[in-house]
Every structure is written in C-alpha cells, then in structure tokens.
Protein backbone atom coordinates (compact mmCIF):
# COMPACT_ATOMS: atom_id res chain seq x y z
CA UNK A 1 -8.38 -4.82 18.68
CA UNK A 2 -8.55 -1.30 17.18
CA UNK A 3 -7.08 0.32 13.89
CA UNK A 4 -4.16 1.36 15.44
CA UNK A 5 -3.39 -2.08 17.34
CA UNK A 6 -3.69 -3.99 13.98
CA UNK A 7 -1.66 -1.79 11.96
CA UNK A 8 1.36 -2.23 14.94
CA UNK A 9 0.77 -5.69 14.31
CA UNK A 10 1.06 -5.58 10.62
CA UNK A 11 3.79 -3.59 10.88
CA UNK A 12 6.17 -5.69 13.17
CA UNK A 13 5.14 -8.83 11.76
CA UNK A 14 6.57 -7.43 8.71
CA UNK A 15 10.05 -6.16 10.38
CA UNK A 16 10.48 -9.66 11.81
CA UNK A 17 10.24 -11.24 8.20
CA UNK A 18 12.23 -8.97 6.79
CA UNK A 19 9.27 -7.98 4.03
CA UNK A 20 11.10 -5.52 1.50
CA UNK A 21 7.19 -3.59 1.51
CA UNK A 22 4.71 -3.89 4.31
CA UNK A 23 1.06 -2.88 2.98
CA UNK A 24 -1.60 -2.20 5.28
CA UNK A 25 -4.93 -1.40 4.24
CA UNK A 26 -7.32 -1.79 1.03
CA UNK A 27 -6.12 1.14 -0.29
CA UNK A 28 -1.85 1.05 -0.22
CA UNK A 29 -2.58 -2.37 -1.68
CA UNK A 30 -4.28 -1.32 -4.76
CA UNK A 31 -1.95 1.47 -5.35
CA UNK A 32 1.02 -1.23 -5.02
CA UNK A 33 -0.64 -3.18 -8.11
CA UNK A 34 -1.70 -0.17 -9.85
CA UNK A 35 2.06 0.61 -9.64
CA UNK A 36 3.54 -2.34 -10.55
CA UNK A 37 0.61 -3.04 -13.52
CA UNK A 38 1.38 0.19 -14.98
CA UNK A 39 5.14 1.16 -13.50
CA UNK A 40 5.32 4.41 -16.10
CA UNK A 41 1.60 5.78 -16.56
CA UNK A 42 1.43 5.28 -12.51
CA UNK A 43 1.08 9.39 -11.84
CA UNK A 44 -0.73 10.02 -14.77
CA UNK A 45 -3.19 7.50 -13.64
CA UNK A 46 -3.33 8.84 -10.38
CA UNK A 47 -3.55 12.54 -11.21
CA UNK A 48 -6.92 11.01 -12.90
CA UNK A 49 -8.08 9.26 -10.21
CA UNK A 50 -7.30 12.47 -7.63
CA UNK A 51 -8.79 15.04 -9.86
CA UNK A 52 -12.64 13.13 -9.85
C-alpha cells in the first residue's frame, strides 16, 4: 500500500468515527501536542522552529 492509499485510509476511517481531528503523519501529530502543550506560545514556538 503506498502513501497516498494509507492516508485515504486514515482519512475515511476517521469520517466514519466521526473524529473531531484526523492526524496523519509524524509530523501533524507533534504539532497537535505542541499546540495543545503550549496553546498561546504555539507561533512563537514555531516561528523558532521554521527560522533554523
């Protein structure tokens, strides 16, 4: 199954449950915890991360 297949699955699975977010991939993950860890220094912690 390629990238593309995987993330349809991902995807529709999380339609059919009705999931209020549907994260796919390493990356949207952390930036879901580093958002909800630090809700108001989110941007500025990202600007940081962007500008390395």
């Amino acid at each position: 199954m390629n990238l593309v297949d995987r993330v349809a699955v991902i995807t529709s699975a999380g339609i059919e449950r009705r999931a209020p977010r549907i994260l796919v991939g390493g990356d949207a993950k952390a930036a879901a915890l580093l958002e909800r860890l630090a809700p108001t220094g989110y941007w500025n912690l990202l600007k940081k991360a962007i500008k390395r």
